[in-house]
Protein backbone atom coordinates (compact mmCIF):
# COMPACT_ATOMS: atom_id res chain seq x y z
CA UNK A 1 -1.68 2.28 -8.39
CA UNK A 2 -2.02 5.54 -10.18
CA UNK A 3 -1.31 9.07 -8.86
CA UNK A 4 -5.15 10.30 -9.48
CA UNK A 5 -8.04 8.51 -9.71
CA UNK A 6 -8.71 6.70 -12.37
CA UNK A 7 -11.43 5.04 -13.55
CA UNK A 8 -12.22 1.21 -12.68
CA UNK A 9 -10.84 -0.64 -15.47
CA UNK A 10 -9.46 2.06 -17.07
CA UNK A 11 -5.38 1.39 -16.58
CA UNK A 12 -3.24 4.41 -15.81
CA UNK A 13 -2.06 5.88 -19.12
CA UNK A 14 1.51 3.99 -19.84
CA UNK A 15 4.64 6.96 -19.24
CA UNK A 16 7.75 5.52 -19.86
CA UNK A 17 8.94 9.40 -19.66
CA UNK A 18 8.28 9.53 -15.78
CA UNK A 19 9.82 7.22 -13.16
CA UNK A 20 6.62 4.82 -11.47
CA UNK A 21 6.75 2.78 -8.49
CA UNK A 22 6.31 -0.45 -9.26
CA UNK A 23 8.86 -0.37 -11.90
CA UNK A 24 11.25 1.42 -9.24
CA UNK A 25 10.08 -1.06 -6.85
CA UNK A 26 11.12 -4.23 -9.31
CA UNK A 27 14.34 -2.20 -10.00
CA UNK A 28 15.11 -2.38 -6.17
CA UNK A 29 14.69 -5.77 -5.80
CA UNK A 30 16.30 -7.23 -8.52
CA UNK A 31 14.40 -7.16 -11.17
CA UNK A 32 14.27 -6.33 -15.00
CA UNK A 33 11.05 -5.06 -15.60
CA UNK A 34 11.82 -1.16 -15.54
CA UNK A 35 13.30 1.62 -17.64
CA UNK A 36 16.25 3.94 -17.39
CA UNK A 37 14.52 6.68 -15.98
CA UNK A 38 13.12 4.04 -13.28
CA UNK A 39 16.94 3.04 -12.78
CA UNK A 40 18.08 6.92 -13.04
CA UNK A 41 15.57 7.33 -9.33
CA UNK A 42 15.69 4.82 -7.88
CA UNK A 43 19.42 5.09 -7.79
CA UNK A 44 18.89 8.88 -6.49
CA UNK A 45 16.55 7.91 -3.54
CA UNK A 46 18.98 4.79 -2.50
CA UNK A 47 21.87 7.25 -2.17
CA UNK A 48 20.01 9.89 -0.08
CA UNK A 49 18.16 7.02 1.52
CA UNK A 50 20.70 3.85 1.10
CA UNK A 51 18.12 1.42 3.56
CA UNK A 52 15.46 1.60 0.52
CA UNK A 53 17.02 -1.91 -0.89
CA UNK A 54 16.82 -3.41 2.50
CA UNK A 55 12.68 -1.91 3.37
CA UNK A 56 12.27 -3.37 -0.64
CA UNK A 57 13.29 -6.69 0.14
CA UNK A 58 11.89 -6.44 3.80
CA UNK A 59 8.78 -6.14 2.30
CA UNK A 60 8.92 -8.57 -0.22
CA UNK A 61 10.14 -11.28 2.96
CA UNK A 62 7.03 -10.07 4.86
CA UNK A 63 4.61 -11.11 1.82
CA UNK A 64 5.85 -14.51 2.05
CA UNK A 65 6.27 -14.95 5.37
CA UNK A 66 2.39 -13.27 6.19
CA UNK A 67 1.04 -16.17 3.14
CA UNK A 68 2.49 -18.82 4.74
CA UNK A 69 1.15 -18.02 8.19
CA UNK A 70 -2.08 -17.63 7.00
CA UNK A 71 -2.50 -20.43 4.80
CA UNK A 72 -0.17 -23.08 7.14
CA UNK A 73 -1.39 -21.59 10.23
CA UNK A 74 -4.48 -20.06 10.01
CA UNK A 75 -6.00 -21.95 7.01
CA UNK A 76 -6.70 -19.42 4.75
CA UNK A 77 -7.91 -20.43 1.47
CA UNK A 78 -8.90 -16.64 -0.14
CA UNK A 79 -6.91 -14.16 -0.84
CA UNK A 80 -7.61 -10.44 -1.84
CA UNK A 81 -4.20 -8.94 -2.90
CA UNK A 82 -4.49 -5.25 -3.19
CA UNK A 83 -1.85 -3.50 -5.03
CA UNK A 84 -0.06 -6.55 -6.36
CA UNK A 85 2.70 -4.17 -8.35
CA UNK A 86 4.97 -6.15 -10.84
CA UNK A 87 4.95 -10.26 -10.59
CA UNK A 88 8.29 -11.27 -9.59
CA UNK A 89 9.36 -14.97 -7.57
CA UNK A 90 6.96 -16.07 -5.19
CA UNK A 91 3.70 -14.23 -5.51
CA UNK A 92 0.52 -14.25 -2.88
CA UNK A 93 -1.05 -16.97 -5.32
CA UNK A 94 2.14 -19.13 -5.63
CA UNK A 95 2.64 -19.32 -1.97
CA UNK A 96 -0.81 -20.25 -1.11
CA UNK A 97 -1.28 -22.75 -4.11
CA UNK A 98 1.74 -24.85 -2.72
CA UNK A 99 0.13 -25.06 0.79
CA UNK A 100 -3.27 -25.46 -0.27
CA UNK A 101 -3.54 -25.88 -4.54
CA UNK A 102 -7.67 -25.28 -4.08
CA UNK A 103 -6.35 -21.44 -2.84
CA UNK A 104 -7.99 -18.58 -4.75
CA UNK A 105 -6.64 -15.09 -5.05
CA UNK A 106 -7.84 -12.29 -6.56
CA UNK A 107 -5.34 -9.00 -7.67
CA UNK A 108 -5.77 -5.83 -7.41
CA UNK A 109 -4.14 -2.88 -9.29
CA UNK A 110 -4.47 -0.07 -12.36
CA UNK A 111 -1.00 -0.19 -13.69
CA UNK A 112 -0.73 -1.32 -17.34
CA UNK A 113 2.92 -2.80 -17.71
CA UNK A 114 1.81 -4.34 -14.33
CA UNK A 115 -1.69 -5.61 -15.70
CA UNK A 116 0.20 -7.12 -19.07
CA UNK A 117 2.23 -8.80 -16.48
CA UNK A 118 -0.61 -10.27 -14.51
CA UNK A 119 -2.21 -11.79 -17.30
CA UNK A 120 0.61 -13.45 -18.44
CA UNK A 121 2.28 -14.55 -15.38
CA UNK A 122 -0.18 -14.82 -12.74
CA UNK A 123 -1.70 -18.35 -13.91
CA UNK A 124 -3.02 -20.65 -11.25
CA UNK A 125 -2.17 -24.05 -10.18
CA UNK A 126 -4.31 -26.83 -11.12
CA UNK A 127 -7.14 -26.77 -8.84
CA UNK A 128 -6.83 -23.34 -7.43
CA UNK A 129 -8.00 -19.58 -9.14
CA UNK A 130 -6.13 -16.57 -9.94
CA UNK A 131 -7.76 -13.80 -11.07
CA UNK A 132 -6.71 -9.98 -11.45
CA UNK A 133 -9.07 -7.02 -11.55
CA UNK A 134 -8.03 -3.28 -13.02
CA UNK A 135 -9.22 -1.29 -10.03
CA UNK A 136 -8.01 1.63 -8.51
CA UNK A 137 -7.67 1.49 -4.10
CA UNK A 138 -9.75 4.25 -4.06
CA UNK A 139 -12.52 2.36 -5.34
CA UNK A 140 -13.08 -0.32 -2.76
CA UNK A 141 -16.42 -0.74 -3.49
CA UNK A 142 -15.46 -2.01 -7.39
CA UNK A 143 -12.91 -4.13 -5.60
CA UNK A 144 -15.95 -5.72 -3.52
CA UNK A 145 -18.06 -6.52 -6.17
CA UNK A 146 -15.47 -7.29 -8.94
CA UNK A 147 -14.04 -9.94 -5.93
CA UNK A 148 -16.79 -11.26 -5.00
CA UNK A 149 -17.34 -13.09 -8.73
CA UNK A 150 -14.03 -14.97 -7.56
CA UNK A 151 -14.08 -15.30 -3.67
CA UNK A 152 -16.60 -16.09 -1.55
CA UNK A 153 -16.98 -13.35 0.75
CA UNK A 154 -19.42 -15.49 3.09
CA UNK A 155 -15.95 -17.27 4.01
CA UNK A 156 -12.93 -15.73 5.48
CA UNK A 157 -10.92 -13.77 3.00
CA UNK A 158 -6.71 -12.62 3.52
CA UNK A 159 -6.92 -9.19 2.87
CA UNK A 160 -3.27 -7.93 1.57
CA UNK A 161 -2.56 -4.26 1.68
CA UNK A 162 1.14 -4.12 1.16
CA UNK A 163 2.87 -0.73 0.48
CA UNK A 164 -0.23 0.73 -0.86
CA UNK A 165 -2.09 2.55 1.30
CA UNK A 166 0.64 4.99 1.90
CA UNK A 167 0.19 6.05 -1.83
CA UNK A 168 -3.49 7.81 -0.43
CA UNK A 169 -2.15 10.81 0.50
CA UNK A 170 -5.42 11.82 2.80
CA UNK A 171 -4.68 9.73 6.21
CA UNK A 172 -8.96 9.68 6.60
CA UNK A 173 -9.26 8.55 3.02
CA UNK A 174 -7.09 6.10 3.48
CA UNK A 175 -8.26 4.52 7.24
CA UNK A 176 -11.99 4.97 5.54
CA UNK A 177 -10.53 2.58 2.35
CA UNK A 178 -8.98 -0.12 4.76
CA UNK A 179 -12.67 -0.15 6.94
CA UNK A 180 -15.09 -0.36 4.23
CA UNK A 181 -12.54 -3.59 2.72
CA UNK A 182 -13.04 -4.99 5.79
CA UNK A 183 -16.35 -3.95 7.02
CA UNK A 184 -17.62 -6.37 3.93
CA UNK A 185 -15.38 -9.38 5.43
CA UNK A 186 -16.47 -11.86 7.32
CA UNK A 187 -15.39 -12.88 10.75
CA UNK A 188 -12.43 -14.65 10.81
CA UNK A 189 -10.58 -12.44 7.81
CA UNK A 190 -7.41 -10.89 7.90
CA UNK A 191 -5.77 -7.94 7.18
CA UNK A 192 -1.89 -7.87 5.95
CA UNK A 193 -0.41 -4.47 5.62
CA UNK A 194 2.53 -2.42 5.55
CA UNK A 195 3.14 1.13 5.52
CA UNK A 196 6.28 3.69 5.60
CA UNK A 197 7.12 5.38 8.82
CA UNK A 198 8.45 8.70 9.79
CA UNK A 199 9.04 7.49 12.82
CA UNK A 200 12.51 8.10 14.80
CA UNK A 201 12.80 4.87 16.52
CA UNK A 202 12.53 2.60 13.25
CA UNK A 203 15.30 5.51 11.65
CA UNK A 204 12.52 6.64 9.57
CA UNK A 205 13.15 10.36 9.41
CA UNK A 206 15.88 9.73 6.63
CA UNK A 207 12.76 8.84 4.54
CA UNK A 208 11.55 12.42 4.53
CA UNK A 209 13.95 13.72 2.38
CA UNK A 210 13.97 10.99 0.03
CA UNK A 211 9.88 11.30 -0.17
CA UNK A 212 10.42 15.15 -1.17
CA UNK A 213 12.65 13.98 -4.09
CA UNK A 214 10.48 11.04 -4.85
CA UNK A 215 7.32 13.31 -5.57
CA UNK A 216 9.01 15.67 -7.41
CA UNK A 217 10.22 13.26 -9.84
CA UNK A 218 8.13 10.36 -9.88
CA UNK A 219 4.57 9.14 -9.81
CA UNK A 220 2.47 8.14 -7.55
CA UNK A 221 2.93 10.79 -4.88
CA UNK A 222 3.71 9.07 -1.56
CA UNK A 223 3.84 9.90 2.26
CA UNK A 224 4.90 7.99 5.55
CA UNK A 225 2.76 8.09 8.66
CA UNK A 226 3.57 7.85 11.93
CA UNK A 227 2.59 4.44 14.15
CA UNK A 228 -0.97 6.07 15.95
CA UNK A 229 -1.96 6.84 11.99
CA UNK A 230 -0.91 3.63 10.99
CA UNK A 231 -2.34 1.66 14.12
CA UNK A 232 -5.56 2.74 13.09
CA UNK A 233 -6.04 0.72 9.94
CA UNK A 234 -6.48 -2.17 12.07
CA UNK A 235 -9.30 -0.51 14.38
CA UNK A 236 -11.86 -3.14 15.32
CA UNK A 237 -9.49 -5.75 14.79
CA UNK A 238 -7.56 -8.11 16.37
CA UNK A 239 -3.69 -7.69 16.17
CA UNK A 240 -1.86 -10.72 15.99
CA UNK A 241 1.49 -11.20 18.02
CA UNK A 242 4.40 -9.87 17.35
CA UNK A 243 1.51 -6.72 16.54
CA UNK A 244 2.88 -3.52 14.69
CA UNK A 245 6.82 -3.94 14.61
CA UNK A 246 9.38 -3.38 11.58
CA UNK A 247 8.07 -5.49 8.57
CA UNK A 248 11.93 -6.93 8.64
CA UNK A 249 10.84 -8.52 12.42
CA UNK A 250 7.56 -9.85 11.84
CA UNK A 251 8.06 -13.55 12.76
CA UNK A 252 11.05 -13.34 11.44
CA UNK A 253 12.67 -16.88 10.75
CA UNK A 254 16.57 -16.14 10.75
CA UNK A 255 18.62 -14.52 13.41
CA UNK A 256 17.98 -10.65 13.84
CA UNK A 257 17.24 -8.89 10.84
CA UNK A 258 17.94 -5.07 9.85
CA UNK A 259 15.55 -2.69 11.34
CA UNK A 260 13.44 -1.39 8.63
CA UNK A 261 11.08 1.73 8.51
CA UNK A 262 8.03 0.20 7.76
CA UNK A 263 6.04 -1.05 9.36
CA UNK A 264 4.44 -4.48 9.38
CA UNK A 265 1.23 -6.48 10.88
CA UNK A 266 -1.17 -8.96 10.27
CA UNK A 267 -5.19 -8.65 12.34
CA UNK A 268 -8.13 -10.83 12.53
CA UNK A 269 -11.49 -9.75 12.05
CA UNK A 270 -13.50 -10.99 15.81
């Protein structure tokens, strides 16, 4: 997402001159769709911060794991993916098509290398729909309507909000973003999401130094929250067990993982 507003579909001006996030964020987790000044950061925020690889990948892990559950568990068949960043191995839409192939999932972001991307790797299964719309977050109610031409919002929708939110700088902004998404689900939706943390007992305060650096020298600004702030994203819904832990722990399949600062849940709407 971009660092201002911008227009709905109107892409964020391409700046190869100025490290972005979701190039820094492919950089961290392996892959190749990023440039040197990308590299150049992102190596400067893993040595003041070295746990950024492991909250990247953490991250990614939860994505997958969160799909699964939904579409194995919960049988989830729509998916709203705000803030998709760069394609890379297992995306919302591939996870869900190989549980259920008649899955759709609809995209959401205003990055241009990442909408070139979308359109050429985000192509549905046989049976299924993928679709990707050039929105901003801070237009949900473009997201709504632009959605709602692909997913049925009379059925229950997976709403994913994955490291995005914490890119609205304004904490009521942002809680006012994640209600009105929801206020137009029905009952029986979801909410995925995952936000940065301050917080001392997840080892977050080494992420406050790191932030400082980050918005001096990159783009979009972003900010951590603490787990009250975060907590209330998911008023009105139902948190589902393990509730708000380290992304790195939610259901976590193998052994005990690495702590992570960021947090990690997945709610039902009642």
């Amino acid at each position: 997402m971009s660092d201002s507003h911008t227009p709905a579909g109107t892409s964020a001006p391409l700046n190869t001159r100025v490290a972005h996030n979701a190039r820094v964020w492919n950089y961290w987790i392996g892959g190749k769709d990023n440039y040197e000044v990308d590299q150049q950061v992102a190596e400067q925020v893993a040595e003041m911060f070295p746990i950024i690889r492991d909250i990247a990948r953490a991250d990614r892990w939860f994505l997958g794991r969160a799909v699964r559950f939904l579409a194995e568990e919960r049988g989830v068949r729509q998916f709203l993916d705000i803030g998709t960043g760069l394609p890379t191995v297992d995306n919302t839409h591939e996870i869900a098509q190989r549980i259920a192939p008649d899955s759709r999932i609809v995209y959401v972001d205003n990055d241009p290398i990442v909408l070139v991307h979308a359109r050429t790797l985000l192509t549905s299964a046989a049976g299924g729909v993928t679709d990707y719309i050039d929105a901003d977050v801070r237009d949900p109610d473009v997201i709504l309507e632009r959605a709602s031409r692909t997913l049925d919002l009379g059925k229950p929708v997976a709403v994913m909000m994955l490291g995005i939110l914490n890119f609205v700088l304004d904490t009521e902004e942002a809680r006012d973003i994640a209600r009105r998404v929801m206020a137009a689900m029905p009952s029986g939706s979801y909410l995925a999401l995952t936000h940065p943390t301050f917080d001392f007992d997840l080892g977050g305060e080494g992420q406050i130094p790191a932030m400082k650096f980050w918005n001096e020298n990159a783009t979009p600004p972003i900010t951590a929250r603490g787990r009250e702030d975060i907590a209330a994203f998911f008023d009105g819904l139902e948190l589902l067990e393990p509730g708000l832990v380290s992304c790195s722990r939610w259901r976590a399949e193998h052994g005990s993982p690495v702590v992570v600062p960021q947090f990690g849940a997945v709610a039902v709407k009642p």
